[in-house]
N, C-alpha and C. Protein backbone atom coordinates (compact mmCIF):
# COMPACT_ATOMS: atom_id res chain seq x y z
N UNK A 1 67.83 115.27 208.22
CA UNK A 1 68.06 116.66 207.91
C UNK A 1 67.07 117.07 206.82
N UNK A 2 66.31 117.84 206.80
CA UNK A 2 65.33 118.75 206.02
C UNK A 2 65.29 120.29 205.64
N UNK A 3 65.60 120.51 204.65
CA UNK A 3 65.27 121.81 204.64
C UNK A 3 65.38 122.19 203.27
N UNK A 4 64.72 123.36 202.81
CA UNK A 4 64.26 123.79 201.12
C UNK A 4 65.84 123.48 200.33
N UNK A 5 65.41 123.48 198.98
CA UNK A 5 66.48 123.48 198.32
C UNK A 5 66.37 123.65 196.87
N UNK A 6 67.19 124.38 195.89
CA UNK A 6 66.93 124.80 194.98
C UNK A 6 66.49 124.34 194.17
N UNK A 7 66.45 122.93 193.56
CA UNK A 7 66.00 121.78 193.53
C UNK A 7 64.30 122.20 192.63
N UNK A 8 63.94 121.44 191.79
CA UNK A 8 62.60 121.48 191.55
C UNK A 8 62.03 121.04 192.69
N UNK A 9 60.67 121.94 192.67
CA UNK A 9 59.68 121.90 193.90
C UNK A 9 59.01 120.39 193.97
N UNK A 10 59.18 119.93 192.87
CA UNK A 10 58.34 118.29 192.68
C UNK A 10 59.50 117.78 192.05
N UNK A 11 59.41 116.30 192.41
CA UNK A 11 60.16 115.43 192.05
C UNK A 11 61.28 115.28 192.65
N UNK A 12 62.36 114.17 192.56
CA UNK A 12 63.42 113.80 193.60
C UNK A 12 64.74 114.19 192.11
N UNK A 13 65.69 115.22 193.50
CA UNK A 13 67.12 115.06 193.03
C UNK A 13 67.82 113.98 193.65
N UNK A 14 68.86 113.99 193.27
CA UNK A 14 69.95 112.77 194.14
C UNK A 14 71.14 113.25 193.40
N UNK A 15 71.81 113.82 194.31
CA UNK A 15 73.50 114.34 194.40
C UNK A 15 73.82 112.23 194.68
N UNK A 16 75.17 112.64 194.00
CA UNK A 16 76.16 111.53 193.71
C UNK A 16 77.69 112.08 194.04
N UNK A 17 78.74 111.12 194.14
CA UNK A 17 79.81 111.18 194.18
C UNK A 17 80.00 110.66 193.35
N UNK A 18 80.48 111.11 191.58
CA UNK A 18 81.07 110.85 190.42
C UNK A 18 82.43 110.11 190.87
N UNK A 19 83.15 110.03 191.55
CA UNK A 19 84.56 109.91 191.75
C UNK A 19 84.62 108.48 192.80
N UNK A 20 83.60 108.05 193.18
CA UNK A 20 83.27 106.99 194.02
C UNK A 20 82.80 105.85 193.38
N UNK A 21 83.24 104.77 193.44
CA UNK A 21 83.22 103.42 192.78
C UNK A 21 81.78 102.86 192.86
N UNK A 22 81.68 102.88 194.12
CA UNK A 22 80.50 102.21 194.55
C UNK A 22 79.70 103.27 194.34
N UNK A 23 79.48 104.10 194.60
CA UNK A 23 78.27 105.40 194.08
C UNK A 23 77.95 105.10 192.52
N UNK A 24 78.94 104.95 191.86
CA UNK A 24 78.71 105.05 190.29
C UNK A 24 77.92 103.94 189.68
N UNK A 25 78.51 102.79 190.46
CA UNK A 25 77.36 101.50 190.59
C UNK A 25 76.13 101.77 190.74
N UNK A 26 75.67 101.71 191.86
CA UNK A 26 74.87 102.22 192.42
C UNK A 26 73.59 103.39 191.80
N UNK A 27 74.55 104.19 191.69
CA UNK A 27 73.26 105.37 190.47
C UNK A 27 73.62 104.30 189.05
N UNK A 28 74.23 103.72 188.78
CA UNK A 28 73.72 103.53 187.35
C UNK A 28 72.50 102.40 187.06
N UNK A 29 72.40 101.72 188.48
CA UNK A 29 71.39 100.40 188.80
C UNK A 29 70.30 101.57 189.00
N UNK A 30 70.60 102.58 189.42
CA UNK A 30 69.21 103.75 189.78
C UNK A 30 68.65 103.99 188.64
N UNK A 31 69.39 104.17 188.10
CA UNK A 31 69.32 104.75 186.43
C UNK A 31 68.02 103.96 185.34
N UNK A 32 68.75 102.62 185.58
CA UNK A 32 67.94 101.64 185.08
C UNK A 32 66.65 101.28 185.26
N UNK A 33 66.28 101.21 186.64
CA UNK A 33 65.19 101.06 187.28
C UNK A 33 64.68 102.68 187.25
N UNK A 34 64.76 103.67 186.71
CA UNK A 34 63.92 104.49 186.92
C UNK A 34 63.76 104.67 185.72
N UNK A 35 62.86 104.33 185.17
CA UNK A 35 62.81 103.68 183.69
C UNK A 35 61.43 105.28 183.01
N UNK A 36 60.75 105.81 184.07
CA UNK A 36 60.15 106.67 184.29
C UNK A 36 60.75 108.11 184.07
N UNK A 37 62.16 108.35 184.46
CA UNK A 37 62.96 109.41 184.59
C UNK A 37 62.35 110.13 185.67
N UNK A 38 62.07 109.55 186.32
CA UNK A 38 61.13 110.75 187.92
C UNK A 38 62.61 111.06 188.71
N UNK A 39 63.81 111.10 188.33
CA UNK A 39 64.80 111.51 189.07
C UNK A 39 65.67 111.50 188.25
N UNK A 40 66.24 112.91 188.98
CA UNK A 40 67.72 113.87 188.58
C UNK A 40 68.52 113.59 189.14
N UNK A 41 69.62 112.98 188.34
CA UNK A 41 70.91 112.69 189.28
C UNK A 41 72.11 113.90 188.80
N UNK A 42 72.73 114.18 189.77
CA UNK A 42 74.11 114.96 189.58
C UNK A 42 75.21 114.79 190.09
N UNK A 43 75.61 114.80 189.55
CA UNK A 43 77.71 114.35 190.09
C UNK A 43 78.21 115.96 190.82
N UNK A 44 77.97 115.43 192.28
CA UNK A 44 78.35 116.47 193.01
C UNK A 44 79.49 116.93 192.95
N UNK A 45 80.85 115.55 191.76
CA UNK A 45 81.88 116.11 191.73
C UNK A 45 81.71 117.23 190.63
N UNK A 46 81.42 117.07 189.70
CA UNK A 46 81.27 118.13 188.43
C UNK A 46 81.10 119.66 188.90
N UNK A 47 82.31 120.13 188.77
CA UNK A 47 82.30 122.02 189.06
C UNK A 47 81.34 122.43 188.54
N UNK A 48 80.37 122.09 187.67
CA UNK A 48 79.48 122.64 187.14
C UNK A 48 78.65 122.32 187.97
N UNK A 49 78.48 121.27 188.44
CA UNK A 49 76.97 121.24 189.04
C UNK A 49 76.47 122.06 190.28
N UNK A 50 74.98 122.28 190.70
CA UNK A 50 75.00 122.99 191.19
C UNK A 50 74.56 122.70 192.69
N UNK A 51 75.20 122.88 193.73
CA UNK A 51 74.93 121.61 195.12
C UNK A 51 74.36 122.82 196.07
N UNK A 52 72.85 122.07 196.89
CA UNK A 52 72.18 123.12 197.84
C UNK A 52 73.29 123.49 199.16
N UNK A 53 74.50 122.79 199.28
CA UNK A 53 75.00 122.83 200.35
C UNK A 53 76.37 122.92 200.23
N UNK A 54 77.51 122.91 201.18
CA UNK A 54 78.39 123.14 201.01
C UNK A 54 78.93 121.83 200.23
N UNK A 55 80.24 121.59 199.01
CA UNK A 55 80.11 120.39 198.43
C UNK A 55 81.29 119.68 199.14
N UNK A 56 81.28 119.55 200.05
CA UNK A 56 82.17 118.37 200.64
C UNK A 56 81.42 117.71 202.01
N UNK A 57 80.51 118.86 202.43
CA UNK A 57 78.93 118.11 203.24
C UNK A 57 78.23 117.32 202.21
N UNK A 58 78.08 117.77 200.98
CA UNK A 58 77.17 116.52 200.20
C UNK A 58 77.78 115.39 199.89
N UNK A 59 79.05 115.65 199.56
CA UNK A 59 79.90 114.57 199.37
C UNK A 59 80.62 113.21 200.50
N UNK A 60 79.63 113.75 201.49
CA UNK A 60 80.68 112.80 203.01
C UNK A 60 78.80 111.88 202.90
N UNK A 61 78.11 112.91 202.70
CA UNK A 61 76.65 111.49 202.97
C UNK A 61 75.92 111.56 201.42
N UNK A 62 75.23 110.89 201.23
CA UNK A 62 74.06 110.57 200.53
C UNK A 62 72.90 111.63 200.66
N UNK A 63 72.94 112.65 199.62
CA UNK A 63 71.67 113.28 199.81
C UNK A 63 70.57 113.29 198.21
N UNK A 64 69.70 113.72 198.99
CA UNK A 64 68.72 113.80 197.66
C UNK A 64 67.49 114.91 198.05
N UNK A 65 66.86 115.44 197.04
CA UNK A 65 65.56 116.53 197.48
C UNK A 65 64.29 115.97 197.28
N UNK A 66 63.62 116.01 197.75
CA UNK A 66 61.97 115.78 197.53
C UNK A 66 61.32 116.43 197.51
N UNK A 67 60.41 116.92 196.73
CA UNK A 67 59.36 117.78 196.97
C UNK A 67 59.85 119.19 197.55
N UNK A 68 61.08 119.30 197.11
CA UNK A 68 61.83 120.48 197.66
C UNK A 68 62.67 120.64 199.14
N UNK A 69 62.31 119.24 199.61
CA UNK A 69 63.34 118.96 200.97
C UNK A 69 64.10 118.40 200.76
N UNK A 70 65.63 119.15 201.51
CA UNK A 70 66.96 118.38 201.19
C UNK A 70 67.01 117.33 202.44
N UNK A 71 67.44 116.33 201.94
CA UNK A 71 66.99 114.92 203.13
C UNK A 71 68.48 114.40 202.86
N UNK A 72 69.01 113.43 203.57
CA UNK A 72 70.41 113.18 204.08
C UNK A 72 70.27 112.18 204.39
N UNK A 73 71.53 110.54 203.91
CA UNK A 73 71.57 109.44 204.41
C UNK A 73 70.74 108.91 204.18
N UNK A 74 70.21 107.73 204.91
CA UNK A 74 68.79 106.90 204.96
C UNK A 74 67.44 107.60 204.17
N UNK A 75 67.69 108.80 204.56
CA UNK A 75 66.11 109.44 204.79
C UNK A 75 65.96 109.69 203.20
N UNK A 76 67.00 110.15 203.05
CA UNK A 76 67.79 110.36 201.18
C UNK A 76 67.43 109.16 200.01
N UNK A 77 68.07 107.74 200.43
CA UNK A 77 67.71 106.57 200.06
C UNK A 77 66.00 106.72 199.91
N UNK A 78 65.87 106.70 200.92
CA UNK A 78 63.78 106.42 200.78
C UNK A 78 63.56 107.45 199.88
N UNK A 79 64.13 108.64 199.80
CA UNK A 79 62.99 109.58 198.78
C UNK A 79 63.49 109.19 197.03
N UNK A 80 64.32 108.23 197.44
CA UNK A 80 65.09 107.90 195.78
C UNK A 80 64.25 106.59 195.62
N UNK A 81 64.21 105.62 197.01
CA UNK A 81 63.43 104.33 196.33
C UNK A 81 61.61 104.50 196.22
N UNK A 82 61.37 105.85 196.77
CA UNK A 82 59.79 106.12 196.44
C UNK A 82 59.65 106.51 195.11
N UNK A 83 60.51 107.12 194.33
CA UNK A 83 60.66 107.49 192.89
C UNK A 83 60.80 106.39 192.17
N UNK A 84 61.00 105.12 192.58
CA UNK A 84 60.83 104.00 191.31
C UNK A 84 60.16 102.75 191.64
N UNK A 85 59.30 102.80 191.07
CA UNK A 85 58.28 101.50 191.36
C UNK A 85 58.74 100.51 191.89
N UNK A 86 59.56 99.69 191.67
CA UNK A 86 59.96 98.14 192.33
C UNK A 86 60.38 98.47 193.85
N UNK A 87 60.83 99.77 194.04
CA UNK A 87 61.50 99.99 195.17
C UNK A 87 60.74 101.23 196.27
N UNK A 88 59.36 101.27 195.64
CA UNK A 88 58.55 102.21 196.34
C UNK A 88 58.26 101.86 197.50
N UNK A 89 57.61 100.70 197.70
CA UNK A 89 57.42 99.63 199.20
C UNK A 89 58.69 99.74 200.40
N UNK A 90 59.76 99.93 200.12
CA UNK A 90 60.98 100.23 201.08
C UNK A 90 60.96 101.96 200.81
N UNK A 91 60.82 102.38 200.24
CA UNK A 91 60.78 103.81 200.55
C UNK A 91 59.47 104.30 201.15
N UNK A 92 58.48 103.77 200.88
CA UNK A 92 57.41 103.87 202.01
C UNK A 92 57.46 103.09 203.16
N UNK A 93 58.18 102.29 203.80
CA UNK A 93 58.33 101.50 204.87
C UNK A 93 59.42 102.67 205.43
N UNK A 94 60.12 103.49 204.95
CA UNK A 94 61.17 104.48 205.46
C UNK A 94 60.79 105.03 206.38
N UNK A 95 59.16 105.60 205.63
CA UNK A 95 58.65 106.86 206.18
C UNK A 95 57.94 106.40 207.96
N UNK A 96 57.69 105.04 208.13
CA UNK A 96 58.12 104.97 209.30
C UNK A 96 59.22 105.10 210.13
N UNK A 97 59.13 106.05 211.44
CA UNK A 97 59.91 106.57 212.26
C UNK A 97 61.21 105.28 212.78
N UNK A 98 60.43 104.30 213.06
CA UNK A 98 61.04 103.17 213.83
C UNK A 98 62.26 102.50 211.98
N UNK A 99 61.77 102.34 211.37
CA UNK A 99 62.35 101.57 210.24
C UNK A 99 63.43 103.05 209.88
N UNK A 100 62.86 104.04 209.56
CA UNK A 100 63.91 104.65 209.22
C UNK A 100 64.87 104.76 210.27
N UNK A 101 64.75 104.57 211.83
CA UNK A 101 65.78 104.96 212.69
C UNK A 101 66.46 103.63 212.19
N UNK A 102 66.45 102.64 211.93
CA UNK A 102 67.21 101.40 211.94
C UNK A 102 67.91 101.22 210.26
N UNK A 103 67.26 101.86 209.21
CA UNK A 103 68.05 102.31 208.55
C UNK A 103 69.20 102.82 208.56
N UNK A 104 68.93 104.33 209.02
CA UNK A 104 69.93 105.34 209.68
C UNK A 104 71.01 104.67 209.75
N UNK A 105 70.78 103.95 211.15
CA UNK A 105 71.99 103.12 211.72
C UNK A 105 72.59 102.35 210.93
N UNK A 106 71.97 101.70 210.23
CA UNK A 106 72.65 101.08 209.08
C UNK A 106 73.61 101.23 207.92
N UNK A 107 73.31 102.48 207.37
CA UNK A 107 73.79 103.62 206.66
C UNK A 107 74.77 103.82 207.29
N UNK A 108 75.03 104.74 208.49
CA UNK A 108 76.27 105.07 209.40
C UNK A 108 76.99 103.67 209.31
N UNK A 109 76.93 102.75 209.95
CA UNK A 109 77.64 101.78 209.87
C UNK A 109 78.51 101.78 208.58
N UNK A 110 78.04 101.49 207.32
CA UNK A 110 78.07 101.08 206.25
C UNK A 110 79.22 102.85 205.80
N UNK A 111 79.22 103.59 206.55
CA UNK A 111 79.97 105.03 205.69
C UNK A 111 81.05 103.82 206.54
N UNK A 112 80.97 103.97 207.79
CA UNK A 112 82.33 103.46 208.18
C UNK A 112 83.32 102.80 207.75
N UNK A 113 82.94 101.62 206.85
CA UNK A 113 83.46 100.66 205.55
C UNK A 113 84.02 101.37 204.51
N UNK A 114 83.19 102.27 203.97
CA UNK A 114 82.95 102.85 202.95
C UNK A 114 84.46 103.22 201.69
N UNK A 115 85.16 103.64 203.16
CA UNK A 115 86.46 103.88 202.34
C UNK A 115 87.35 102.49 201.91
N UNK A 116 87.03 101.54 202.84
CA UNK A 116 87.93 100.37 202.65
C UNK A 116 87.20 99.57 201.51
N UNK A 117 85.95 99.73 201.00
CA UNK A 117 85.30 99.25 200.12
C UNK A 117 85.60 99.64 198.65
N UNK A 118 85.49 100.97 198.71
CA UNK A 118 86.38 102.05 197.94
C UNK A 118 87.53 101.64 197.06
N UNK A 119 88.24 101.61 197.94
CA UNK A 119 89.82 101.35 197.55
C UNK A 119 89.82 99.55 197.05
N UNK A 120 89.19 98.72 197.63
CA UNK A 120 88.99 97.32 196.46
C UNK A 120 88.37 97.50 195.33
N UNK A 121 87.52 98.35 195.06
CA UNK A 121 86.79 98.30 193.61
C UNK A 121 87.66 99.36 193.01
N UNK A 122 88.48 100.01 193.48
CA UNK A 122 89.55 100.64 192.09
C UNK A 122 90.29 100.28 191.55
């Protein structure tokens, strides 16, 4: 999924689920490794924040902006691991068609869990 978003025109956002166990993990290992600050994270739960989309569509996948495109799932992941050096090489391996379709799939799989994963780390 692609399309503009309010988002600075350069550089990567990444919407989060504040309220999600494994998300919070997850961005805070982001956190670390982006030692650069080349990415904005926001807690899509926070009423304040401000989400390009409806907030319970951002909240069911993984999204993030690039360069002003709102990207979704997999495609989302790559524009977050091109923003930090150790993890640029898999976010440029994304941008192939074939690797990102097998991502994708991977991702989907992995929402499917997601809730049962959830509920052990609380």
């Amino acid at each position: 999924m692609a399309s503009p978003t309010p988002a600075a025109a350069t550089g990567v956002t990444v919407w989060h689920d504040g309220n999600c166990p494994l998300c919070r993990r997850e961005i805070a290992v982001m956190r670390r490794l982006d030692r650069r600050g080349a990415i904005t994270f926001i807690d899509a739960t926070d009423s304040d924040s401000v989400c390009p989309i409806d907030r319970g569509a951002l909240l069911d996948r993984f999204h993030a902006s690039e360069n002003g495109r709102l990207l979704s799932g997999a495609a989302a992941f790559a524009a977050m691991w091109r923003a930090i050096p150790l993890l640029r090489p898999l976010g440029l391996l994304a941008r192939q068609p074939l690797a990102l379709h097998v991502m994708e799939r991977a991702y989907r799989r992995f929402l499917r869990v997601r809730p049962r994963l959830q509920r052990l780390l609380r």
